[in-house]
PDB file of N, CA and C in Angstrom:
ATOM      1  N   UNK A   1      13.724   6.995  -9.885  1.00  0.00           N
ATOM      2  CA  UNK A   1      12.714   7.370 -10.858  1.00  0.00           C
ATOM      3  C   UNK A   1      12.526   6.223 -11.839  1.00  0.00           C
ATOM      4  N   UNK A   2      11.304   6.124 -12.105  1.00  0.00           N
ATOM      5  CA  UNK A   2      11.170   4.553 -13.072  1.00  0.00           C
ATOM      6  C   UNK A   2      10.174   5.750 -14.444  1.00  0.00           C
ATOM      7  N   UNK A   3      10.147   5.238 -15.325  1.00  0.00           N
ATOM      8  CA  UNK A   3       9.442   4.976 -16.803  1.00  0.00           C
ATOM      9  C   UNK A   3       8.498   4.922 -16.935  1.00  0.00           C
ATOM     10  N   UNK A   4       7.536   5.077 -17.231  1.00  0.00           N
ATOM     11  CA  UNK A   4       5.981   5.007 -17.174  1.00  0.00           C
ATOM     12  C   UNK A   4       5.495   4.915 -18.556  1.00  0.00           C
ATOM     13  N   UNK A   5       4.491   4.331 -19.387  1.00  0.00           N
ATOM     14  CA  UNK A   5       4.072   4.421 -20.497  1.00  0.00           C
ATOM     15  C   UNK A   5       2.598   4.595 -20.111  1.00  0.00           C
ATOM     16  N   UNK A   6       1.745   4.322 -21.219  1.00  0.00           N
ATOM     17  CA  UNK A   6       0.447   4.883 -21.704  1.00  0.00           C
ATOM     18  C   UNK A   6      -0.116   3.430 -20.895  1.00  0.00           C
ATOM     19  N   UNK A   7       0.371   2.011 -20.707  1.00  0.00           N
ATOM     20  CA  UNK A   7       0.006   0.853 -20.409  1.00  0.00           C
ATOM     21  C   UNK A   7      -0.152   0.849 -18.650  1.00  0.00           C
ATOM     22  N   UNK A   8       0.922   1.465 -18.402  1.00  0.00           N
ATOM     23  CA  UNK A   8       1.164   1.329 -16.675  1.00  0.00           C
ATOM     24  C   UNK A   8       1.283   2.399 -16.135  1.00  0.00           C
ATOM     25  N   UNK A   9       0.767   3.665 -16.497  1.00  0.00           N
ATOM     26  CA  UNK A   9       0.408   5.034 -16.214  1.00  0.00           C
ATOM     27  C   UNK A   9      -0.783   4.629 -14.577  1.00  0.00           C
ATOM     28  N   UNK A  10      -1.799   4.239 -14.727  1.00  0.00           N
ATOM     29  CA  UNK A  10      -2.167   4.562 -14.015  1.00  0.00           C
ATOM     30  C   UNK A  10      -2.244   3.887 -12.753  1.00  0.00           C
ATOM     31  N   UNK A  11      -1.590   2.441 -13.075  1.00  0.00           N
ATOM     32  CA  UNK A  11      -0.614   1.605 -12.048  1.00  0.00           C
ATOM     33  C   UNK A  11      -0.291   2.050 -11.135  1.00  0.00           C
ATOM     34  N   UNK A  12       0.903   2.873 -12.189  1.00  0.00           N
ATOM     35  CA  UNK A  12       2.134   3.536 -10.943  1.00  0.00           C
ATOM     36  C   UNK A  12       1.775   4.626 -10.700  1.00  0.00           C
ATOM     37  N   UNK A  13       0.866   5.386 -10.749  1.00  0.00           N
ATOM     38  CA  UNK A  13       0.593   6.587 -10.433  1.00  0.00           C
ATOM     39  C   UNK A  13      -0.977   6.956  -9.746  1.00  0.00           C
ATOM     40  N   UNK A  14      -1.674   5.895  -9.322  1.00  0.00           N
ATOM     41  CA  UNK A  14      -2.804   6.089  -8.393  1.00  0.00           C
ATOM     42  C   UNK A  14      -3.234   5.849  -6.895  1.00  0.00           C
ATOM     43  N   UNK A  15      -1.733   6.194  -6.318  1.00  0.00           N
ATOM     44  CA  UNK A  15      -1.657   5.788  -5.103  1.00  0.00           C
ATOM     45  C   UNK A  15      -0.325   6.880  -3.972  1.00  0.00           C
ATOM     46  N   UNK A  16      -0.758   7.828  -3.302  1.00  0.00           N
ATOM     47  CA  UNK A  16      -0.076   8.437  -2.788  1.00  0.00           C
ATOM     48  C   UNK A  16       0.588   9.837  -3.114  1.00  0.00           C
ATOM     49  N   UNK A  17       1.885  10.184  -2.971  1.00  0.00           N
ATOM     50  CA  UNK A  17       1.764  11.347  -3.949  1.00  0.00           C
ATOM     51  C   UNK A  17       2.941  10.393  -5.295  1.00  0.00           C
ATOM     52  N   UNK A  18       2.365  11.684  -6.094  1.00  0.00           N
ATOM     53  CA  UNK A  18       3.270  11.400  -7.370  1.00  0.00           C
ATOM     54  C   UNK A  18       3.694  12.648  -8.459  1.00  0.00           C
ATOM     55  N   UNK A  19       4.680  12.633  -8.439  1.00  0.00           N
ATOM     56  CA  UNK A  19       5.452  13.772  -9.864  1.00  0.00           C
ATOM     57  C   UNK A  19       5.594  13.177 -10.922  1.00  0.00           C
ATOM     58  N   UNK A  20       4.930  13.613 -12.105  1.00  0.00           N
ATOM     59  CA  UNK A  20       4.743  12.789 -13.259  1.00  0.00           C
ATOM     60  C   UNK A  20       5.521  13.744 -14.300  1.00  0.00           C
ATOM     61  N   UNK A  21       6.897  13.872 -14.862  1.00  0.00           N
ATOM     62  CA  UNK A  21       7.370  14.739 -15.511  1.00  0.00           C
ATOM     63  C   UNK A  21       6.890  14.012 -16.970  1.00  0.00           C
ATOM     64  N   UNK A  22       6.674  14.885 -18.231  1.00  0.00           N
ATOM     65  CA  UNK A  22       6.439  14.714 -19.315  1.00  0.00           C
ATOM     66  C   UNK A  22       6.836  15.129 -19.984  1.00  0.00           C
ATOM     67  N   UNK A  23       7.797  14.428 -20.771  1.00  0.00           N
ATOM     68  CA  UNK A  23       9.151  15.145 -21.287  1.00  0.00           C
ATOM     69  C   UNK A  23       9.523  14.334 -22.995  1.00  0.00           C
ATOM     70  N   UNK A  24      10.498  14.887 -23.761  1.00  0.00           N
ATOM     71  CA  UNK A  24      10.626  14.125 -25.108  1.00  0.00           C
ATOM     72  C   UNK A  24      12.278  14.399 -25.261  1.00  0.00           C
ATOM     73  N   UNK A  25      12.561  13.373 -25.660  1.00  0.00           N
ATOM     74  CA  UNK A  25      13.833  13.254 -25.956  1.00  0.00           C
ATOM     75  C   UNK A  25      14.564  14.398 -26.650  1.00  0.00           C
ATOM     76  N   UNK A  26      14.018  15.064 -27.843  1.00  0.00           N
ATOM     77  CA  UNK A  26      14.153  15.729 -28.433  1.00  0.00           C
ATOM     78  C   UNK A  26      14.275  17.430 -27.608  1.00  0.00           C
ATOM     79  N   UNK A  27      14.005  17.125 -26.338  1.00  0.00           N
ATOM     80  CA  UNK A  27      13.579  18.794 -25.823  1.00  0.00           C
ATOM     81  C   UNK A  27      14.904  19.215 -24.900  1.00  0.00           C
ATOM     82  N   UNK A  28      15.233  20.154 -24.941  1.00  0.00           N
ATOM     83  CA  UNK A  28      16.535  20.858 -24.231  1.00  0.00           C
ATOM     84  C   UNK A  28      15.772  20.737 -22.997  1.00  0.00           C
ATOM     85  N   UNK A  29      14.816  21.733 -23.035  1.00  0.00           N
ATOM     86  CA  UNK A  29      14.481  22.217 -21.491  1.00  0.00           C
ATOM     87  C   UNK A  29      14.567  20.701 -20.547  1.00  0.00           C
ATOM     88  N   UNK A  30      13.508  19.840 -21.030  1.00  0.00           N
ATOM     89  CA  UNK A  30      13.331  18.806 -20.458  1.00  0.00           C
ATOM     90  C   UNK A  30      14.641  17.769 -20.381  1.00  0.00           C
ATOM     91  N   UNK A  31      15.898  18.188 -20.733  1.00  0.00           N
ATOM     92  CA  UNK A  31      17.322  17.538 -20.549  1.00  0.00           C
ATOM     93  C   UNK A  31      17.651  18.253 -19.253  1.00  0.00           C
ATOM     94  N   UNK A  32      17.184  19.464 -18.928  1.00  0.00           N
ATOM     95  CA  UNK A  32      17.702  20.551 -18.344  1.00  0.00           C
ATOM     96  C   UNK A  32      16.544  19.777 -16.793  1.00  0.00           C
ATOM     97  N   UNK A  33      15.800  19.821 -16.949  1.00  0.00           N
ATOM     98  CA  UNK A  33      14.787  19.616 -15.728  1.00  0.00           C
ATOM     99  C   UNK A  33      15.766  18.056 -15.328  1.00  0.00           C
ATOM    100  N   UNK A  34      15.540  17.144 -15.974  1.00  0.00           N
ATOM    101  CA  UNK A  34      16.187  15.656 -15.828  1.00  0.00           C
ATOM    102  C   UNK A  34      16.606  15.936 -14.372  1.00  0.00           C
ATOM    103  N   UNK A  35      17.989  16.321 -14.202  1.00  0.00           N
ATOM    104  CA  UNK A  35      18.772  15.779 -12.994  1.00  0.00           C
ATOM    105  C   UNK A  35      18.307  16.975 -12.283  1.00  0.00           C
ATOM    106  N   UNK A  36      17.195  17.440 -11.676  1.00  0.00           N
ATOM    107  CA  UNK A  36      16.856  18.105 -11.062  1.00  0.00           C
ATOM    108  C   UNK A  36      15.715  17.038 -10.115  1.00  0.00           C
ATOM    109  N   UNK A  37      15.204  16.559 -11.043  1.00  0.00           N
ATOM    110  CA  UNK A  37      14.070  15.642 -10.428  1.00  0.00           C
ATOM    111  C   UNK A  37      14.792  14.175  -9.901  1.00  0.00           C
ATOM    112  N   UNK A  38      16.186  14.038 -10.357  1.00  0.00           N
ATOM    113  CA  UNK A  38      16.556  12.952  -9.768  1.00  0.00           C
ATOM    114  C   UNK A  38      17.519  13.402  -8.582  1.00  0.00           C
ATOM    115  N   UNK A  39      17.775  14.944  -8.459  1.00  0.00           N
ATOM    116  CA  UNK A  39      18.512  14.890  -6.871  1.00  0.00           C
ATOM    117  C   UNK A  39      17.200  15.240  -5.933  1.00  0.00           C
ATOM    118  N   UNK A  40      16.067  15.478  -6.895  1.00  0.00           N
ATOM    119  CA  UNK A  40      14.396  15.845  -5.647  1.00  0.00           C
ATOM    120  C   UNK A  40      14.095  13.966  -5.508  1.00  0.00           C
ATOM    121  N   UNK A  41      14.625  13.209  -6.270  1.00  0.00           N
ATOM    122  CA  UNK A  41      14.296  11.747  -6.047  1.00  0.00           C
ATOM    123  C   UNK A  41      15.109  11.322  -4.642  1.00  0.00           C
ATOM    124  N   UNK A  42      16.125  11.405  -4.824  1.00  0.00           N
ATOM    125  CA  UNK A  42      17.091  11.308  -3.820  1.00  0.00           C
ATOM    126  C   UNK A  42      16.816  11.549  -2.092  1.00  0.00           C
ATOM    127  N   UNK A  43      16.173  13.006  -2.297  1.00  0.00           N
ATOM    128  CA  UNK A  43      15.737  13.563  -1.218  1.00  0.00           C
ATOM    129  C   UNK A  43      14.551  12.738  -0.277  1.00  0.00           C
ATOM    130  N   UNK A  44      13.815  13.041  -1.360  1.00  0.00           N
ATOM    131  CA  UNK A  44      12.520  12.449  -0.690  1.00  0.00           C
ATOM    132  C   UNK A  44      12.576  10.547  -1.081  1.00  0.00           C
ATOM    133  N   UNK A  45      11.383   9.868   0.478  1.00  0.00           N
ATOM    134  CA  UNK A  45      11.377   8.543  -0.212  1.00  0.00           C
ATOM    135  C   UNK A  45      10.258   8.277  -0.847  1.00  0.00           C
ATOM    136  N   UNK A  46      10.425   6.713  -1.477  1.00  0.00           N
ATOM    137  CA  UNK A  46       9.099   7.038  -2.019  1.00  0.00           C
ATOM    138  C   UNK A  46       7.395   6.411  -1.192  1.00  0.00           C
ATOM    139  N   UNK A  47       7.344   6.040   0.128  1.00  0.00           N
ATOM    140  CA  UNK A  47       6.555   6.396   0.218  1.00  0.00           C
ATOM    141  C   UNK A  47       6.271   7.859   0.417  1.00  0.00           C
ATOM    142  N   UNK A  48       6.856   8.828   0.437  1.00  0.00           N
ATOM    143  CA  UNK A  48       6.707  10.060   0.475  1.00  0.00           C
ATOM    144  C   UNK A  48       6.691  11.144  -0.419  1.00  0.00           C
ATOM    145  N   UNK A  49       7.033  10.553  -1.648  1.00  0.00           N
ATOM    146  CA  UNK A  49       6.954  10.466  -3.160  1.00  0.00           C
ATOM    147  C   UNK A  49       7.604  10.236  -4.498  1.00  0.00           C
ATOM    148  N   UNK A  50       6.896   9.743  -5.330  1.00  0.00           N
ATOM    149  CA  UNK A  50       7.059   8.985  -6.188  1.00  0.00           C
ATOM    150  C   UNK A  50       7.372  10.032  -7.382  1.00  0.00           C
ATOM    151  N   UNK A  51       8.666   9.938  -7.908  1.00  0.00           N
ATOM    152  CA  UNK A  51       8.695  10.248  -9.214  1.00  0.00           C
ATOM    153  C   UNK A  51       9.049   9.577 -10.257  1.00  0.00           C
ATOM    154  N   UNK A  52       8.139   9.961 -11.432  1.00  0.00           N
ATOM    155  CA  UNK A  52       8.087   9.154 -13.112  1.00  0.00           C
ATOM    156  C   UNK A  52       7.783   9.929 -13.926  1.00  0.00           C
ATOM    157  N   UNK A  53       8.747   8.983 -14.923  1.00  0.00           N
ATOM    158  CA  UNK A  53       9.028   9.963 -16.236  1.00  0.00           C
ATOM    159  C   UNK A  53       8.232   9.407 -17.476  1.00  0.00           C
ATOM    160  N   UNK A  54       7.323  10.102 -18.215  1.00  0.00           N
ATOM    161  CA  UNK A  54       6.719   9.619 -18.787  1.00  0.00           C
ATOM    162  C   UNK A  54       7.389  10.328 -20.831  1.00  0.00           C
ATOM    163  N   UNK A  55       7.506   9.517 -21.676  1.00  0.00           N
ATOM    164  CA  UNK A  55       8.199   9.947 -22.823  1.00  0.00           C
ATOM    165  C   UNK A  55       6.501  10.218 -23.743  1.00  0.00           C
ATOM    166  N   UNK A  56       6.583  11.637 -24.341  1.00  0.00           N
ATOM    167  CA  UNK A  56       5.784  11.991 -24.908  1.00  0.00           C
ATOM    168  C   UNK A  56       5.396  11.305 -26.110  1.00  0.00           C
ATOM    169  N   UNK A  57       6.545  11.117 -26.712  1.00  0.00           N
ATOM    170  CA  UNK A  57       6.787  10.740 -28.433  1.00  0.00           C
ATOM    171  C   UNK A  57       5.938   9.780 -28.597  1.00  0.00           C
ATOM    172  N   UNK A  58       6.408   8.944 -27.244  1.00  0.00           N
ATOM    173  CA  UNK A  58       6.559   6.800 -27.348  1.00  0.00           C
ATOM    174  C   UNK A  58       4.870   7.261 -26.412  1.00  0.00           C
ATOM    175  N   UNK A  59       4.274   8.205 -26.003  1.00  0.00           N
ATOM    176  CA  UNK A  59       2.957   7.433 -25.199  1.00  0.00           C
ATOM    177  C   UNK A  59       2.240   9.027 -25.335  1.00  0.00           C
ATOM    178  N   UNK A  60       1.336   8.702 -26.567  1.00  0.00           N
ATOM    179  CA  UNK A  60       0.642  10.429 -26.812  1.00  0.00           C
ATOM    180  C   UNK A  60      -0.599  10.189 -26.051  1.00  0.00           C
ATOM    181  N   UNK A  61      -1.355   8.734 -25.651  1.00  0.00           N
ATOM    182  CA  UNK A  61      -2.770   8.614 -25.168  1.00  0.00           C
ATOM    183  C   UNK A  61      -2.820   9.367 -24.098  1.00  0.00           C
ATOM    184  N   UNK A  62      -1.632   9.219 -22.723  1.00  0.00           N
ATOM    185  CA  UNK A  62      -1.702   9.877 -21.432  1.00  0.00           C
ATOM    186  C   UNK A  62      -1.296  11.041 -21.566  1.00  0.00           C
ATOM    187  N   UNK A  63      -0.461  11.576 -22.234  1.00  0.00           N
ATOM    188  CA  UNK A  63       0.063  13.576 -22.401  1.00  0.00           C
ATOM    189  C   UNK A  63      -1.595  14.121 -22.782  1.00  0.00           C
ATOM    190  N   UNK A  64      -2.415  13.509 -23.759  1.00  0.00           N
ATOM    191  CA  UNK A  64      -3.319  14.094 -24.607  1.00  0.00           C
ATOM    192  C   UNK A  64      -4.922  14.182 -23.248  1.00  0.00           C
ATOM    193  N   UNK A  65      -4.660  13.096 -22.484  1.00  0.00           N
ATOM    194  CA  UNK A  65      -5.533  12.770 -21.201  1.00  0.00           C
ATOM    195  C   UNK A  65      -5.658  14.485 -20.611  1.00  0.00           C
ATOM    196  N   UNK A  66      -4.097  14.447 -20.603  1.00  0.00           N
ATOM    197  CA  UNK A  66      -3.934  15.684 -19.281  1.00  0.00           C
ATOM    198  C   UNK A  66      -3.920  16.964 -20.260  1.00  0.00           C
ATOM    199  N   UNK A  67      -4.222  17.116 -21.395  1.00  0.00           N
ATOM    200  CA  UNK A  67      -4.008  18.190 -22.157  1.00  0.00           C
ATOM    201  C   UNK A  67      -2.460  18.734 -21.945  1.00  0.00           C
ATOM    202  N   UNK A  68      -1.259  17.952 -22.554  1.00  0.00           N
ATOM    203  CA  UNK A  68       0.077  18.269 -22.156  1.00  0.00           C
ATOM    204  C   UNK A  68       0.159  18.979 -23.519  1.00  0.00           C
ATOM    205  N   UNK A  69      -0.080  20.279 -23.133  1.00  0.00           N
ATOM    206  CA  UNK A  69       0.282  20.764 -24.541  1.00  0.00           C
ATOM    207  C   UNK A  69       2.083  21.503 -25.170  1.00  0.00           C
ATOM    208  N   UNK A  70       2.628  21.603 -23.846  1.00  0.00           N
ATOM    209  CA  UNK A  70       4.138  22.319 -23.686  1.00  0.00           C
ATOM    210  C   UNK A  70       4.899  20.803 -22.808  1.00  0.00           C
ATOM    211  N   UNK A  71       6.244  20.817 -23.391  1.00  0.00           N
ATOM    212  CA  UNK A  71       7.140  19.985 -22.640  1.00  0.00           C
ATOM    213  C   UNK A  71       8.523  20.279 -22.005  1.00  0.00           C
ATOM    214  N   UNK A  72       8.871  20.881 -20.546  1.00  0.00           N
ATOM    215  CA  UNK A  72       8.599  19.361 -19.844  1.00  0.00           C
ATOM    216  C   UNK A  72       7.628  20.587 -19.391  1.00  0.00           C
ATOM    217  N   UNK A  73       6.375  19.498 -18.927  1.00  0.00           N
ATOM    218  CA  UNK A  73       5.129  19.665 -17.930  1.00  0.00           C
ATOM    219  C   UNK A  73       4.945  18.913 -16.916  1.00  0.00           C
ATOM    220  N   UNK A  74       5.214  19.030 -15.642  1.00  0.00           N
ATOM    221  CA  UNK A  74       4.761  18.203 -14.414  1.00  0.00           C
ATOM    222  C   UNK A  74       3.877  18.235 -13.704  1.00  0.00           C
ATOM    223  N   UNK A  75       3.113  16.684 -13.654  1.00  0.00           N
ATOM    224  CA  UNK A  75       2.161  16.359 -12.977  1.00  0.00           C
ATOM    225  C   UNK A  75       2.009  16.397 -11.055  1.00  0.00           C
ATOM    226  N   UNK A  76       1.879  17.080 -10.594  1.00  0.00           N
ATOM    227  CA  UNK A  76       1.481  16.085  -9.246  1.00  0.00           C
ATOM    228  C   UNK A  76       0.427  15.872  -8.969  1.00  0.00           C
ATOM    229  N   UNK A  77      -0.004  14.543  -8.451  1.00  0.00           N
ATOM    230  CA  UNK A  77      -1.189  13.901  -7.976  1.00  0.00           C
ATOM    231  C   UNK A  77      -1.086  12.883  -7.216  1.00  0.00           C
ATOM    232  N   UNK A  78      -2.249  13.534  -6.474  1.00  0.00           N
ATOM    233  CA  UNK A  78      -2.380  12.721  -4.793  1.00  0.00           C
ATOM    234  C   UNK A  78      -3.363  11.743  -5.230  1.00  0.00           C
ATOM    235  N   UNK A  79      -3.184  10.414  -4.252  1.00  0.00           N
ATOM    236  CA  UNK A  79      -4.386   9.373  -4.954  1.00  0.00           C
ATOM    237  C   UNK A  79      -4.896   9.493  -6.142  1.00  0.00           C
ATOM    238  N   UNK A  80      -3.874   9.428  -6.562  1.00  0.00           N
ATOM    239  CA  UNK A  80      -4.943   9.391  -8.610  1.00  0.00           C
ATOM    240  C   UNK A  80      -5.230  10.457  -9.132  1.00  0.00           C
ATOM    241  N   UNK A  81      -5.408  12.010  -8.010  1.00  0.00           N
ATOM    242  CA  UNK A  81      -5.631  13.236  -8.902  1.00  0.00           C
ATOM    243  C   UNK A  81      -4.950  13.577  -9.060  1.00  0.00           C
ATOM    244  N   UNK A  82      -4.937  14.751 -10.132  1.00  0.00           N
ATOM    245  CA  UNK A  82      -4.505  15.904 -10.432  1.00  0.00           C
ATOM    246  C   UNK A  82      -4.458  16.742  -9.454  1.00  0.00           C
ATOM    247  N   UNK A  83      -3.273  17.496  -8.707  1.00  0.00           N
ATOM    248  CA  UNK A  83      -3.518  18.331  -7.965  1.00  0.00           C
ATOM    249  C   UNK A  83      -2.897  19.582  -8.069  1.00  0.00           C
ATOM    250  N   UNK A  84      -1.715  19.437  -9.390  1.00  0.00           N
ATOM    251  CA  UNK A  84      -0.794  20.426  -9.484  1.00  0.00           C
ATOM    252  C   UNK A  84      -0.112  20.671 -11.114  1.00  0.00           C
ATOM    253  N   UNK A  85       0.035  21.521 -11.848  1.00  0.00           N
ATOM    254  CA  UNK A  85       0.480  21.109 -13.136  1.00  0.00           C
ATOM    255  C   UNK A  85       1.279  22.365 -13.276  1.00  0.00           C
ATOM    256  N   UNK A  86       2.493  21.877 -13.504  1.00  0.00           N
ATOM    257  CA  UNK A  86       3.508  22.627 -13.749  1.00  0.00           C
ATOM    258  C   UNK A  86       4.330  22.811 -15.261  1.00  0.00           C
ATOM    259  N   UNK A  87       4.283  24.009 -15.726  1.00  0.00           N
ATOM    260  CA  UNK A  87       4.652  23.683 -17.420  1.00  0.00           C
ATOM    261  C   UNK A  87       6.297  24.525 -17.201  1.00  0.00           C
ATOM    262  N   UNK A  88       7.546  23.907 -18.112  1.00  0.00           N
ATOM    263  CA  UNK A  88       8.886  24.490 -17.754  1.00  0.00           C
ATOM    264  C   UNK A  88       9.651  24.017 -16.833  1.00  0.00           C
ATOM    265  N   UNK A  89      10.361  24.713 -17.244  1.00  0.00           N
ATOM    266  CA  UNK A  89      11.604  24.095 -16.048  1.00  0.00           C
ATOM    267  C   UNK A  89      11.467  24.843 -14.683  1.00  0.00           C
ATOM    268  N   UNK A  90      11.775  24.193 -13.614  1.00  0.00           N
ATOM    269  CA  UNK A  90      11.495  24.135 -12.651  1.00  0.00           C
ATOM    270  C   UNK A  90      12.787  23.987 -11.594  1.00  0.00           C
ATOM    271  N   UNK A  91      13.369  24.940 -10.608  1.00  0.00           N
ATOM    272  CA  UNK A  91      14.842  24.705  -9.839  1.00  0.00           C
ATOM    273  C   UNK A  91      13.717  23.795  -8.530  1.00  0.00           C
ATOM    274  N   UNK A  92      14.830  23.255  -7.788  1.00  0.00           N
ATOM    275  CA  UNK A  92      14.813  22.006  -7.068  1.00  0.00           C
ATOM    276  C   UNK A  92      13.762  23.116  -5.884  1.00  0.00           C
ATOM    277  N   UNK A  93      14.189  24.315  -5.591  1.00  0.00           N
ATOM    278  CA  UNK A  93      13.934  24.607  -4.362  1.00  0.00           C
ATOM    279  C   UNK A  93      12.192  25.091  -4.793  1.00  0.00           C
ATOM    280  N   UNK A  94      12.025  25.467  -5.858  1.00  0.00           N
ATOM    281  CA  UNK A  94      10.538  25.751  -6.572  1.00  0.00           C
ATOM    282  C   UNK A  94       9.993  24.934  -6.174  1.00  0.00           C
ATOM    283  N   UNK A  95      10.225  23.372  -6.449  1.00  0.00           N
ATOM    284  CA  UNK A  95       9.632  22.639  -6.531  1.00  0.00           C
ATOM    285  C   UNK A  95       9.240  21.565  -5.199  1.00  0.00           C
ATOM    286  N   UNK A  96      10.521  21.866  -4.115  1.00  0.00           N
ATOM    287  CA  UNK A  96      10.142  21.835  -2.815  1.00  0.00           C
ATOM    288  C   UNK A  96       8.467  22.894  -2.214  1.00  0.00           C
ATOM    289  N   UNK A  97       8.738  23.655  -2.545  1.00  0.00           N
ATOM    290  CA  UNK A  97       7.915  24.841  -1.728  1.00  0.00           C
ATOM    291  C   UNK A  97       7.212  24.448  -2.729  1.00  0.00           C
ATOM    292  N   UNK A  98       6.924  23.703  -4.330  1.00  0.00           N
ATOM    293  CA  UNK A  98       5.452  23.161  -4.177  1.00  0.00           C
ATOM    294  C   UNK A  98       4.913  22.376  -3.587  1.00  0.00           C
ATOM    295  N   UNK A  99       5.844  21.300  -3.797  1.00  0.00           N
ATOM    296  CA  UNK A  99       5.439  20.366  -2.785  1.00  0.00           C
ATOM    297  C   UNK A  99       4.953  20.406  -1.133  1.00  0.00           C
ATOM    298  N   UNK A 100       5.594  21.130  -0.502  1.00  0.00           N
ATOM    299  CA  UNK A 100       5.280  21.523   0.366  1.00  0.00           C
ATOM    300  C   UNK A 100       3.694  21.612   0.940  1.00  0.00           C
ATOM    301  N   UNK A 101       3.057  22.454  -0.078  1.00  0.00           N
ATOM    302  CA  UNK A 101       1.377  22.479  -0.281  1.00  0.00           C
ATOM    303  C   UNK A 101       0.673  21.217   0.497  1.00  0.00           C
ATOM    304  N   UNK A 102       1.363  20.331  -0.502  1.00  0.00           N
ATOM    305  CA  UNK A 102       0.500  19.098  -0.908  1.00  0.00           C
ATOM    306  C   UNK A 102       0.934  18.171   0.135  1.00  0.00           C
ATOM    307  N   UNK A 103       2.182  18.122   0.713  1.00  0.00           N
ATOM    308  CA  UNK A 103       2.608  16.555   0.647  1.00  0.00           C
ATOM    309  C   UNK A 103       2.575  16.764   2.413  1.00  0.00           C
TER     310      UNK A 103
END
């Protein structure tokens, strides 16, 4: 999982699939999601998908894009869209059988 800011948001994230968690230092839940998305990193590769963590605090232009109004909120998007938005915490196997849908 790599870092993403408001600068290289749409860099790393307009090409293939992608899980865009949006999260703030300050948030339990989103401590709680963390190593969930890094044993779903593990699993999958990344041409098969890409996950990034984007910090709310440090980059309000892209949360405010997607209307991130609750944190953690996850993005997925195929080629550059939006295809999925998930608000809360989320167990590994949820988030398989979303993926699933899409990927």
């Amino acid at each position: 999982m790599i870092s993403v800011n408001d600068k290289t948001f749409i860099e790393e994230t307009d090409k293939f699939f992608v899980l865009v968690d949006f999260w703030a230092a300050c948030c339990g839940p989103c401590h709680m999601q963390a190593p969930i998305l890094e044993q779903l990193a593990e699993e999958y590769d990344e041409t098969e998908l890409k996950i990034v963590k984007m910090d709310v605090d440090e980059n309000p232009i892209t949360p405010f894009g997607f209307n991130i109004l609750s944190i953690p909120t996850l993005v997925l998007k195929k080629n550059g869209e939006a295809v999925e938005t998930l608000v809360g915490v989320h167990s590994k196997e949820q988030l398989k059988e979303i993926l699933k849908k899409h990927i």
